[in-house]
Protein backbone atom coordinates (compact mmCIF):
# COMPACT_ATOMS: atom_id res chain seq x y z
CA UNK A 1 -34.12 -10.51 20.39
CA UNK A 2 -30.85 -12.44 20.65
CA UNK A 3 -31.83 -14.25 17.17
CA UNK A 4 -32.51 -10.70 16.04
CA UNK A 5 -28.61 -10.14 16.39
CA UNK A 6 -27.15 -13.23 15.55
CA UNK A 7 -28.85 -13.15 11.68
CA UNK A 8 -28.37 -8.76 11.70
CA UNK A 9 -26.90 -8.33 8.21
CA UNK A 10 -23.48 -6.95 7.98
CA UNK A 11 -21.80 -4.53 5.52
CA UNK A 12 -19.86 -7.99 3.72
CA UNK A 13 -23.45 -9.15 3.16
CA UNK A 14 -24.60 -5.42 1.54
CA UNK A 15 -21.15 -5.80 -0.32
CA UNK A 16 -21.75 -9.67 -1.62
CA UNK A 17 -25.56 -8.26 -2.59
CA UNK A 18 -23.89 -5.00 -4.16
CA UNK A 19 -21.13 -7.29 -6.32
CA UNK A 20 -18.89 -4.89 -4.79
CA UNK A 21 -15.65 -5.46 -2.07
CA UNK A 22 -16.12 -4.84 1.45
CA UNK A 23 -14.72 -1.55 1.07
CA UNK A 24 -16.49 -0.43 -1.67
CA UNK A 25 -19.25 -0.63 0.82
CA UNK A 26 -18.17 1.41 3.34
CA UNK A 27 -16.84 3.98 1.63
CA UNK A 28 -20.31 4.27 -0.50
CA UNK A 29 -21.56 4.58 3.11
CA UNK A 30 -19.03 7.04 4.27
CA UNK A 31 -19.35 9.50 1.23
CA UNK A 32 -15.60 9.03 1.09
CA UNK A 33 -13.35 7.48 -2.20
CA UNK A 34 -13.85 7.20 -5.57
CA UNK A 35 -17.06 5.36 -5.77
CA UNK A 36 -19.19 5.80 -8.57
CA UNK A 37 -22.94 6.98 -7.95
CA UNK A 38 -24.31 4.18 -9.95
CA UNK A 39 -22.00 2.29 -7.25
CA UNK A 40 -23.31 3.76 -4.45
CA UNK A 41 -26.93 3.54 -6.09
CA UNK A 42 -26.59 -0.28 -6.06
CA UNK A 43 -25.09 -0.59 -2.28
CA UNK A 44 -27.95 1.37 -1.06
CA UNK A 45 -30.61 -0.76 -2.87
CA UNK A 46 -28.82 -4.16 -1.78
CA UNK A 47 -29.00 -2.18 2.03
CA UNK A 48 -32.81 -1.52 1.35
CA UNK A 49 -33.40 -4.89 0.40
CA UNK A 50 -31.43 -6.51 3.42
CA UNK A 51 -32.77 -4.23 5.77
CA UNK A 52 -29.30 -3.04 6.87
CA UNK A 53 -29.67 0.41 7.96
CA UNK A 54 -25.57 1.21 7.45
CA UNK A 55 -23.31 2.14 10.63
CA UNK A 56 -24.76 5.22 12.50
CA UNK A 57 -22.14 7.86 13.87
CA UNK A 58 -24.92 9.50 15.90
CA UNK A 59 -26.62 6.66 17.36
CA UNK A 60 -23.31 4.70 18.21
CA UNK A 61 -21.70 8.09 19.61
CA UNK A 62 -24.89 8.23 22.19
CA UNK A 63 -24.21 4.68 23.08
CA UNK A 64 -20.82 4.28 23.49
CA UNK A 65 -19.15 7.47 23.61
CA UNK A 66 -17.87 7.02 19.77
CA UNK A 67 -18.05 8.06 16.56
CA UNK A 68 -18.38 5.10 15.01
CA UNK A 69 -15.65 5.84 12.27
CA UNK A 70 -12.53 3.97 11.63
CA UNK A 71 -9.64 6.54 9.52
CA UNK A 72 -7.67 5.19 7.03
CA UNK A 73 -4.71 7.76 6.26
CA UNK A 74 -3.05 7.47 2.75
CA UNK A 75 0.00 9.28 1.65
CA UNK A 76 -1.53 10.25 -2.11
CA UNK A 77 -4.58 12.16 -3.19
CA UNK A 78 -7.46 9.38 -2.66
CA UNK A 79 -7.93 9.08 -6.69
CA UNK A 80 -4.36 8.74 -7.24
CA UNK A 81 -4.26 6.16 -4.03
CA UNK A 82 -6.32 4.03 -6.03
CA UNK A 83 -4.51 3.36 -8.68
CA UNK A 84 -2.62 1.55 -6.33
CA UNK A 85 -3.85 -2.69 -6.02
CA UNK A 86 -2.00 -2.61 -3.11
CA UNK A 87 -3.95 -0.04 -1.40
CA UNK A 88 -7.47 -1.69 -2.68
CA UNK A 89 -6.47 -4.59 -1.48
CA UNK A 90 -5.05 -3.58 2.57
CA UNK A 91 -8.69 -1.30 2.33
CA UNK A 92 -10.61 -4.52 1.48
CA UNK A 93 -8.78 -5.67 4.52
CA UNK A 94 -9.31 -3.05 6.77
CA UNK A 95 -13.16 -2.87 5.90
CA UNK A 96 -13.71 -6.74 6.01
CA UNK A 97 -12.17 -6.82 9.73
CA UNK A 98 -13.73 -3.77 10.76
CA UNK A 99 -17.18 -5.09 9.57
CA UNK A 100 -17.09 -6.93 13.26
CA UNK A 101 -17.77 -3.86 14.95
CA UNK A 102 -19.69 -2.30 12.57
CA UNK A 103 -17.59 0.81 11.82
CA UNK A 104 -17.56 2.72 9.14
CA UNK A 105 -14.15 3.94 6.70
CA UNK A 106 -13.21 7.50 6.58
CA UNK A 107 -10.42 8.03 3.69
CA UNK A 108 -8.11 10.70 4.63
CA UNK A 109 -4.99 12.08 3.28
CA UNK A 110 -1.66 12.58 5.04
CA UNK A 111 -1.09 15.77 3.80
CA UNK A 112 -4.34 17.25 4.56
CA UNK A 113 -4.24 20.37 6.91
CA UNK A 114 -6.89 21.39 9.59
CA UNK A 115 -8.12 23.74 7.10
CA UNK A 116 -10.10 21.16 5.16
CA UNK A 117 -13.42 20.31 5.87
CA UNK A 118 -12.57 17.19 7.09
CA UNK A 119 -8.86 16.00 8.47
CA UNK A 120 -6.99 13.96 10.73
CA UNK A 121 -6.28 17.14 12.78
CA UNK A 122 -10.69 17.37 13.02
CA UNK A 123 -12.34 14.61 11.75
CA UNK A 124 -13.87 12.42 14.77
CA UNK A 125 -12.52 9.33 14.69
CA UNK A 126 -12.26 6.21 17.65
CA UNK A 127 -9.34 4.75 15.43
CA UNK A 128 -7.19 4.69 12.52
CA UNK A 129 -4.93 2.85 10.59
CA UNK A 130 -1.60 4.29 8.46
CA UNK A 131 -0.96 2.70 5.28
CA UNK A 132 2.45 1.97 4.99
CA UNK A 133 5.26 4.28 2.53
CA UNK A 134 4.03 7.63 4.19
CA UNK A 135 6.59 9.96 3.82
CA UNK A 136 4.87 11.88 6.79
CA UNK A 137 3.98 8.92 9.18
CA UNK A 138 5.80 10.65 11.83
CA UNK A 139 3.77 13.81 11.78
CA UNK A 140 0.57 11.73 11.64
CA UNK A 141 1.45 9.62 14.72
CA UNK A 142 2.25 12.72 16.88
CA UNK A 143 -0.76 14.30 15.55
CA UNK A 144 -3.26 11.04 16.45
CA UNK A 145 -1.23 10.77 20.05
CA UNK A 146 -1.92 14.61 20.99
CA UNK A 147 -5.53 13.40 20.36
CA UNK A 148 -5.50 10.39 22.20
CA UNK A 149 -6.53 8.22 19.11
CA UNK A 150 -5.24 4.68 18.93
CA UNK A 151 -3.41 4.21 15.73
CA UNK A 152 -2.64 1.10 14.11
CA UNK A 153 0.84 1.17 10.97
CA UNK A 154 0.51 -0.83 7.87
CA UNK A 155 4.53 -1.02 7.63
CA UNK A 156 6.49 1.77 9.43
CA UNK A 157 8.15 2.24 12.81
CA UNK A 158 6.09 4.43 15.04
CA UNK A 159 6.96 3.48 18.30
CA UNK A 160 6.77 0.80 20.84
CA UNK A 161 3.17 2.10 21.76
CA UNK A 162 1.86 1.80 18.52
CA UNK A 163 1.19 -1.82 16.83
CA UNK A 164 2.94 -2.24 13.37
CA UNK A 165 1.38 -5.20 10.40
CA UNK A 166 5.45 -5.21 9.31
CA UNK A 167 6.90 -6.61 6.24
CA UNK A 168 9.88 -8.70 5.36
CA UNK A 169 10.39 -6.06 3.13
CA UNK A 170 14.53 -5.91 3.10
CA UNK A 171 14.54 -9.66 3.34
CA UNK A 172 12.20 -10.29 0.35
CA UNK A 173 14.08 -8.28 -1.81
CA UNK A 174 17.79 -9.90 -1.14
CA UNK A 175 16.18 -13.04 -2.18
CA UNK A 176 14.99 -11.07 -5.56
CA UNK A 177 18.22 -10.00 -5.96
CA UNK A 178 20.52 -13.00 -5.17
CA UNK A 179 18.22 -14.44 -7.69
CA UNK A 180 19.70 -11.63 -10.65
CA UNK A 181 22.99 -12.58 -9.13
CA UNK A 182 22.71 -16.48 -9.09
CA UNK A 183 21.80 -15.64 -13.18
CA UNK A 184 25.10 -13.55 -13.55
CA UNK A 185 23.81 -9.68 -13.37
CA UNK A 186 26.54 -7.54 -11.95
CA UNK A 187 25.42 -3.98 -13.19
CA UNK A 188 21.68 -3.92 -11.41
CA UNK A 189 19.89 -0.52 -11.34
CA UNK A 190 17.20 0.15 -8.79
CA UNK A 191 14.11 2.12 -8.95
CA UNK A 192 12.98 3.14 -5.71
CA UNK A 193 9.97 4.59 -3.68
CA UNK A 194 9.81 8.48 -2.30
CA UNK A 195 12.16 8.78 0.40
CA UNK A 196 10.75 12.21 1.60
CA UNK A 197 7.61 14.39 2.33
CA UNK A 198 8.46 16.55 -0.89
CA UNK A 199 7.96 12.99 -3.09
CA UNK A 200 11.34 14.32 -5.15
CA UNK A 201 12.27 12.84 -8.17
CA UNK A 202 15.82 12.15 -8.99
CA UNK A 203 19.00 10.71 -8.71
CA UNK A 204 19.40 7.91 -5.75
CA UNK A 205 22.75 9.72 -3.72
CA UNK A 206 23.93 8.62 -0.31
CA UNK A 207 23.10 11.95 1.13
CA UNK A 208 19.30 11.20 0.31
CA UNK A 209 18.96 7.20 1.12
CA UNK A 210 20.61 8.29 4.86
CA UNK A 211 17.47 10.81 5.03
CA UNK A 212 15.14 9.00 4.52
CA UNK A 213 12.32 8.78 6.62
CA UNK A 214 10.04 5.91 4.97
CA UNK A 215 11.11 2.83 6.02
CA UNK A 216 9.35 0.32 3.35
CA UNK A 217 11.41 2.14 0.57
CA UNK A 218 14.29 2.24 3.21
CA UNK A 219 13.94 -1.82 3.88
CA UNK A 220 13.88 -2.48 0.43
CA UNK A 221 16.76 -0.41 -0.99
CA UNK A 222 18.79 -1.95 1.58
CA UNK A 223 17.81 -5.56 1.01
CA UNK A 224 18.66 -4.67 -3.19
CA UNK A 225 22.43 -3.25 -1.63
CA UNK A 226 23.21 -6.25 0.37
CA UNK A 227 23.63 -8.44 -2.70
CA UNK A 228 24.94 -5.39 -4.97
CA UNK A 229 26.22 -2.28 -2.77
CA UNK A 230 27.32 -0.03 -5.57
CA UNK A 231 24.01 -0.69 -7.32
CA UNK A 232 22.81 2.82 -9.28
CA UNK A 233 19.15 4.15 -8.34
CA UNK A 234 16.20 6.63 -9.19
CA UNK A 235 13.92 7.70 -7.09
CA UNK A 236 10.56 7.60 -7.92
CA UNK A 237 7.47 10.25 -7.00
CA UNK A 238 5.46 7.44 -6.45
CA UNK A 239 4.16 4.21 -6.79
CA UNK A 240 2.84 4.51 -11.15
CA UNK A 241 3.76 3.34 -14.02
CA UNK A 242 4.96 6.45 -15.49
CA UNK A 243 7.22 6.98 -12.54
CA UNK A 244 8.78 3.68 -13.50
CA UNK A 245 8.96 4.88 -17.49
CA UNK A 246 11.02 7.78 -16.35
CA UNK A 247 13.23 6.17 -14.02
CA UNK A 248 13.59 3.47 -16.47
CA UNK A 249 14.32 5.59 -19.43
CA UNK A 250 17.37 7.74 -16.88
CA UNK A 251 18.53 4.43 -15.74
CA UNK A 252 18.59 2.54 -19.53
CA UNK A 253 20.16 5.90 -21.07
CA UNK A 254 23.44 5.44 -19.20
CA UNK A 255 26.90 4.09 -20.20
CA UNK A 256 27.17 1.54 -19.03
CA UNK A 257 23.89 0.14 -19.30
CA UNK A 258 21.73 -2.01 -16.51
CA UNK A 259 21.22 -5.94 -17.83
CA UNK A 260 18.55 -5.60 -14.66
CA UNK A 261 16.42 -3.52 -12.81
CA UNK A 262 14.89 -4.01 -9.18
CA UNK A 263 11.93 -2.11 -9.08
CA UNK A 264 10.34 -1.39 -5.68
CA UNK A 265 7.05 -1.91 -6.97
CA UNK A 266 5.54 -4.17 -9.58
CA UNK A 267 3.65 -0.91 -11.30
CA UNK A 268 7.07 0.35 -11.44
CA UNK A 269 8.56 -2.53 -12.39
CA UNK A 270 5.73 -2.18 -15.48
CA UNK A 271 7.19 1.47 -16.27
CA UNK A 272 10.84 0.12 -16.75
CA UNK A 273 9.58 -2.82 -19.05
CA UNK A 274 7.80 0.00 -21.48
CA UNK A 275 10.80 2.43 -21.05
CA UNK A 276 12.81 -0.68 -22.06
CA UNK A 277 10.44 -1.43 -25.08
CA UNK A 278 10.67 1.99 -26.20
CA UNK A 279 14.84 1.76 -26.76
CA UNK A 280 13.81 -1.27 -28.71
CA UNK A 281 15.53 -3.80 -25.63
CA UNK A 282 13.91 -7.03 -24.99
CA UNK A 283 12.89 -8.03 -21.79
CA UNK A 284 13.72 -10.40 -20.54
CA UNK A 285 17.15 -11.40 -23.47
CA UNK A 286 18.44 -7.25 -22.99
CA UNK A 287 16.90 -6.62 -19.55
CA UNK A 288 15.98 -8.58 -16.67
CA UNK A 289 13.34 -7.11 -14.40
CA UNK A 290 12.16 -7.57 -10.73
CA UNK A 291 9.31 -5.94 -9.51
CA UNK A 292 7.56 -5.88 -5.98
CA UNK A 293 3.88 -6.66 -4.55
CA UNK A 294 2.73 -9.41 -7.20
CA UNK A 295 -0.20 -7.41 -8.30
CA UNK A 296 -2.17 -7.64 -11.54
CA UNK A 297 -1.03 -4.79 -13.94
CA UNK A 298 -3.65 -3.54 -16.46
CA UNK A 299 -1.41 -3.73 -19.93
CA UNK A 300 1.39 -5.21 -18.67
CA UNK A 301 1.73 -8.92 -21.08
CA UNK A 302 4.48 -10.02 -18.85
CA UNK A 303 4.94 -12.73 -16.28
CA UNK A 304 6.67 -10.50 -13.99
CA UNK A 305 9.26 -12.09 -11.63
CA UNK A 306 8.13 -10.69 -8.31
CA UNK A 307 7.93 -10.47 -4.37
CA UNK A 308 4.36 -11.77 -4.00
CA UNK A 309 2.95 -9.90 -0.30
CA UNK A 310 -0.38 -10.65 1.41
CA UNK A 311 -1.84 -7.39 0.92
CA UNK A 312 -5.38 -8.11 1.69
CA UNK A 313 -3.99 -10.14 4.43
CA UNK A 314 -1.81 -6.84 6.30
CA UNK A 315 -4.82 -5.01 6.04
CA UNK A 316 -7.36 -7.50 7.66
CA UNK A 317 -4.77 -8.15 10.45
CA UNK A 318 -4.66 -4.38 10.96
CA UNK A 319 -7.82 -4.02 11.49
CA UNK A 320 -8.13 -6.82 13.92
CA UNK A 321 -5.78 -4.96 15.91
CA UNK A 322 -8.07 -2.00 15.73
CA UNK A 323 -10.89 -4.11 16.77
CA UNK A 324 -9.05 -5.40 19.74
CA UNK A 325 -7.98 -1.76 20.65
CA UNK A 326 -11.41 -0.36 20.91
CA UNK A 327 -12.16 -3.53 22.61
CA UNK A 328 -9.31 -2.34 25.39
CA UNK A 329 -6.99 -4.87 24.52
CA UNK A 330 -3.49 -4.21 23.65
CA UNK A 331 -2.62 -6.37 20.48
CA UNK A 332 1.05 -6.50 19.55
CA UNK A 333 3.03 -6.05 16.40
CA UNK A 334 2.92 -8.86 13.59
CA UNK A 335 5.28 -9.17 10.72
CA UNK A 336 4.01 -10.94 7.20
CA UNK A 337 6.73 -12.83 5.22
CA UNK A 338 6.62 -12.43 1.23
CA UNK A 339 6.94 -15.39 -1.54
CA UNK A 340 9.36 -14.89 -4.17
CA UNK A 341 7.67 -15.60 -7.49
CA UNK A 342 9.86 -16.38 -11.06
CA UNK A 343 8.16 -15.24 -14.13
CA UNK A 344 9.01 -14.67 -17.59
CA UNK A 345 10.92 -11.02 -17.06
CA UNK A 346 14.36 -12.77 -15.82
CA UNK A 347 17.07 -14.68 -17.54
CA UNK A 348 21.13 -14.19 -17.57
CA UNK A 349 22.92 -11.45 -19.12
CA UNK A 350 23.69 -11.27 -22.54
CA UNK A 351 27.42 -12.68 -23.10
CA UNK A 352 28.49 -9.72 -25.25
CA UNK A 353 27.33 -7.64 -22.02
């Protein structure tokens, strides 16, 4: 019997059989995410053949008490979530750690009321874990702690009682921005993350950075301001490429004109380089561009200079914690560090500029 458990399959080995990730898996388990059914058809076959019978709610819940489901709250709509590598990546995380107990993923949205089918107000969950840049993190935390459901925060102050996988998020970007200094940039535009629950567009004004209640976009902006306080922003609806077009497009349309950009994100940071194609600038001679997350952009034929974070790595470490919480252990709060990379998308000013 013991050998019985030791060589039990897991959901990583359905996933490796599958030629899917980890959370791929579990979400073709779940009936959550955008997994195709040919997908799905393929992890259930490589489940058939390994004789892994998938995580069972019902049986676990008669065990143990639980359901045997781990939440993962987003702030988007799960399809547009995904076009996120950041998010893939902390969900790969999430599943691969989770895999230890067995658990399976339930995707849920932050914004999701408890009239839907299933929510965070309803759905019966032992855990769950906040991905970080929710504009509503505060409302989900009071929400999980009226339920008595341990929570775990990819990046966002919730509290001494609840663990946070933090990032040197302000830090990493003073070092991308001393860098535009050390080149000779003085008039630096910044395209920045949704600040509130209404994901505005517009103008960056003092009135609305003070407001804000997100801190990775907060951390950021203020890391861009230590090295340039009277830099000019946009704030962006979210974290896509054609949020970075527009913001790029207001911010390269104004007198006088940005020789860089600091883009909170790297698929923003991909938006300004096409707005900045469009006017006919080059990037890097006319524009100089810094981006955040050092992700792989479909389309984008740029080295991007970049704040490279361990995405896969916050996720898996947030997970642990969830592990360890279910386990009746109190894990504590751990804070990644990001590497600055230098591409091809800097260089100094022009001299006529």
């Amino acid at each position: 019997m013991d050998g019985d458990t030791i060589t039990r399959p897991t959901l990583s080995d359905v996933a490796a059989r599958a030629g899917c990730s980890p959370s791929t898996a579990s979400l073709a388990f779940s009936g959550t995410g955008p997994v195709s059914d040919a997908t799905r058809e393929k992890v259930l076959a490589a489940a058939k053949e390994l004789h892994y019978a998938g995580p069972d709610p019902r049986a676990r819940s008669l065990r143990r008490g639980r359901s045997g489901i781990v939440g993962v709250v987003i702030d988007d709509r799960v399809s547009e979530a995904f076009r996120d590598p950041v998010n893939i990546a902390m969900l790969d995380g999430v599943s691969e750690a989770i895999g230890e107990i067995d658990a399976a993923l339930l995707l849920l949205t932050a914004g999701a009321g408890s009239d839907k089918p299933v929510s965070l107000e309803t759905a019966p969950l032992d855990a769950v874990v906040l991905f970080g840049c929710s504009t509503t993190l505060e409302r989900s935390i009071s929400m999980l702690t009226q339920r008595g459901i341990p929570a775990v925060v990819i990046e966002g102050d919730a509290g001494e009682n609840v663990p946070e996988i933090a990032l040197d998020n302000r830090e990493a970007t003073r070092i991308g921005a001393e860098h535009l200094r050390e080149l000779g940039h003085e008039r630096v535009g910044i395209v920045v993350l949704p600040l509130a629950p209404d994901r505005a567009r517009g103008a960056l004004t003092e009135e609305r950075a003070a407001s804000s209640a997100v801190a990775t976009a907060t951390e950021r902006l203020a890391g861009a301001r230590d090295v340039f306080p009277d830099a000019a922003g946009v704030v962006a609806s979210g974290s896509y490429l054609d949020e970075g077009l527009i913001a790029g497009r207001e911010l390269l349309t104004a007198t006088p004109r940005p020789t860089a950009i600091i883009a909170q994100s790297d698929l923003l940071a991909a938006g300004v380089i096409r707005a900045a194609e469009e006017l006919g600038l080059h990037v890097p001679e006319d524009l100089s561009v810094v981006g955040f997350d050092g992700v792989r952009v479909d389309g984008l034929d740029y080295d991007l200079t970049t704040l490279v974070q361990p995405s896969q790595a916050k996720g898996r470490a947030a997970g642990e914690a969830i592990v360890r919480m279910l386990a009746g252990e109190h894990p504590t709060s751990v804070t990644f560090t990001s590497t600055f990379h230098r591409g091809a998308t800097t260089a100094p000013p022009r001299v006529a500029d």
